[in-house]
Protein backbone atom coordinates (compact mmCIF):
# COMPACT_ATOMS: atom_id res chain seq x y z
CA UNK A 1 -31.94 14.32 16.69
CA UNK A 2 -28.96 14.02 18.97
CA UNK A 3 -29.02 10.88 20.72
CA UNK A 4 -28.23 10.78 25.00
CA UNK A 5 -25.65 8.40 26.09
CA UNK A 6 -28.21 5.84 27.23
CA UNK A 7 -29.26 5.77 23.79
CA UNK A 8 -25.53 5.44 22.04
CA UNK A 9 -24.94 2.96 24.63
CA UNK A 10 -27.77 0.98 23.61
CA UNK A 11 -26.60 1.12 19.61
CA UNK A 12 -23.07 0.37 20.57
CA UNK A 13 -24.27 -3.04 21.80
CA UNK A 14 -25.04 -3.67 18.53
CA UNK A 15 -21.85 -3.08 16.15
CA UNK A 16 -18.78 -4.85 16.54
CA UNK A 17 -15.90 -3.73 15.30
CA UNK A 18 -16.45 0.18 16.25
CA UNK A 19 -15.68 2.38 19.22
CA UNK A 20 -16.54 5.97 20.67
CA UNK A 21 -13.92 8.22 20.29
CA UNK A 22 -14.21 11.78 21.53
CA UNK A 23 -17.72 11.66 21.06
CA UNK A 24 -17.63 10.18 17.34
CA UNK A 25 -18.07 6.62 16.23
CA UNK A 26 -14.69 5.08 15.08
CA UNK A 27 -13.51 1.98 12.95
CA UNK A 28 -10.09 1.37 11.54
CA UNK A 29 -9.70 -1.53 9.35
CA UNK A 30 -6.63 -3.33 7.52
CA UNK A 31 -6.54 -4.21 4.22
CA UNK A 32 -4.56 -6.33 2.09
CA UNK A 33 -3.32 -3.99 -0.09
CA UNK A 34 -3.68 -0.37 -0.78
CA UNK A 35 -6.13 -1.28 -3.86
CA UNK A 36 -8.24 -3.41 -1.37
CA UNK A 37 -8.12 -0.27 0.77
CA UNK A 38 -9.58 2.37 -2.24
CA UNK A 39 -11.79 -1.02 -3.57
CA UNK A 40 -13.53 -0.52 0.13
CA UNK A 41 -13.09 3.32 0.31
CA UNK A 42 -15.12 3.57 -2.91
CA UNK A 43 -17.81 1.10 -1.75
CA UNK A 44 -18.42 3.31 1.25
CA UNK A 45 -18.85 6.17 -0.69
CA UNK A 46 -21.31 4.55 -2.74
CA UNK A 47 -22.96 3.84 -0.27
CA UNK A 48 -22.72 7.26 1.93
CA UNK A 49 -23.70 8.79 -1.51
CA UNK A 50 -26.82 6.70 -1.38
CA UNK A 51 -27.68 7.56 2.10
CA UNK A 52 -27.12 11.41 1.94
CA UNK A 53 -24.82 11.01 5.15
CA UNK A 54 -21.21 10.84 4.74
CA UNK A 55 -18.18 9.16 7.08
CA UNK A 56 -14.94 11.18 7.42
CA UNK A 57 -12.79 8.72 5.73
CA UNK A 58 -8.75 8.67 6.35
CA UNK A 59 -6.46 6.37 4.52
CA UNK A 60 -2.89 6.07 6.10
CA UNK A 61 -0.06 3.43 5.93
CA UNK A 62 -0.90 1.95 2.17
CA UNK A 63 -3.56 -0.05 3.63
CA UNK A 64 -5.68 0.66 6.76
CA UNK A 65 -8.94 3.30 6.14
CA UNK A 66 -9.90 5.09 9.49
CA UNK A 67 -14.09 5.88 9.25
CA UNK A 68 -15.47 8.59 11.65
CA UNK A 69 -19.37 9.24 11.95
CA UNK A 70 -20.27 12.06 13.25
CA UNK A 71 -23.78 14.05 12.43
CA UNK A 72 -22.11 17.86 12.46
CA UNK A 73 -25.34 19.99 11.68
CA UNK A 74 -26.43 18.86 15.69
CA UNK A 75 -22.83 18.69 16.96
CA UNK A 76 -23.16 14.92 18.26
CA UNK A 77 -24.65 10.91 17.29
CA UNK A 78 -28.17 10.67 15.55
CA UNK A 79 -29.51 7.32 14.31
CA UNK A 80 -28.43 7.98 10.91
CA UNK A 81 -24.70 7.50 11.99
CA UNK A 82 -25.37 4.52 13.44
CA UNK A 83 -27.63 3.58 10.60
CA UNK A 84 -24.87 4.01 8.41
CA UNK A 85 -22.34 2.05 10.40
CA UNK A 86 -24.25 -1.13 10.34
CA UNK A 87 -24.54 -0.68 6.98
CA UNK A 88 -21.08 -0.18 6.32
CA UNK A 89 -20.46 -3.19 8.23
CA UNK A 90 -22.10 -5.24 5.25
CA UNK A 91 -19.81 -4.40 2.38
């Protein structure tokens, strides 16, 4: 289910670390290296494997990863992305 803005407003209160960004939720991160990068890349898609809902993932500049939730098949934010982000948020 697509969630209102009172709703994403209400999830956003609880991650750190993430931001809306035309209408999808965004985090960048910086990594050591670029293997600390794919190390974390790999974990994610573990996980997104596990959870049958998967991030757009972008690696750029050797070491930074770019994750962008998004549920497509309703065209906005459901619980599941933000289910997913606060999991993320423990590897």
């Amino acid at each position: 289910m697509k969630l209102s803005q009172k709703q994403i407003a209400e999830h956003m209160k609880r991650l750190e670390g993430w931001s809306l960004v035309d209408g999808k939720l965004v985090r960048e991160l910086e990594f050591k290296d670029f293997a600390d990068a794919m190390k974390f890349v790999n974990k994610v898609a573990k996980l997104a494997e596990k959870e049958e809902h998967h991030p757009d993932i972008t690696i750029y500049s050797w070491n930074r990863v770019r994750l962008m939730l998004y549920t497509h098949d309703i065209g906005g934010l459901s619980d599941e992305d933000f289910n997913l982000a606060g999991k993320i948020e423990q590897i």
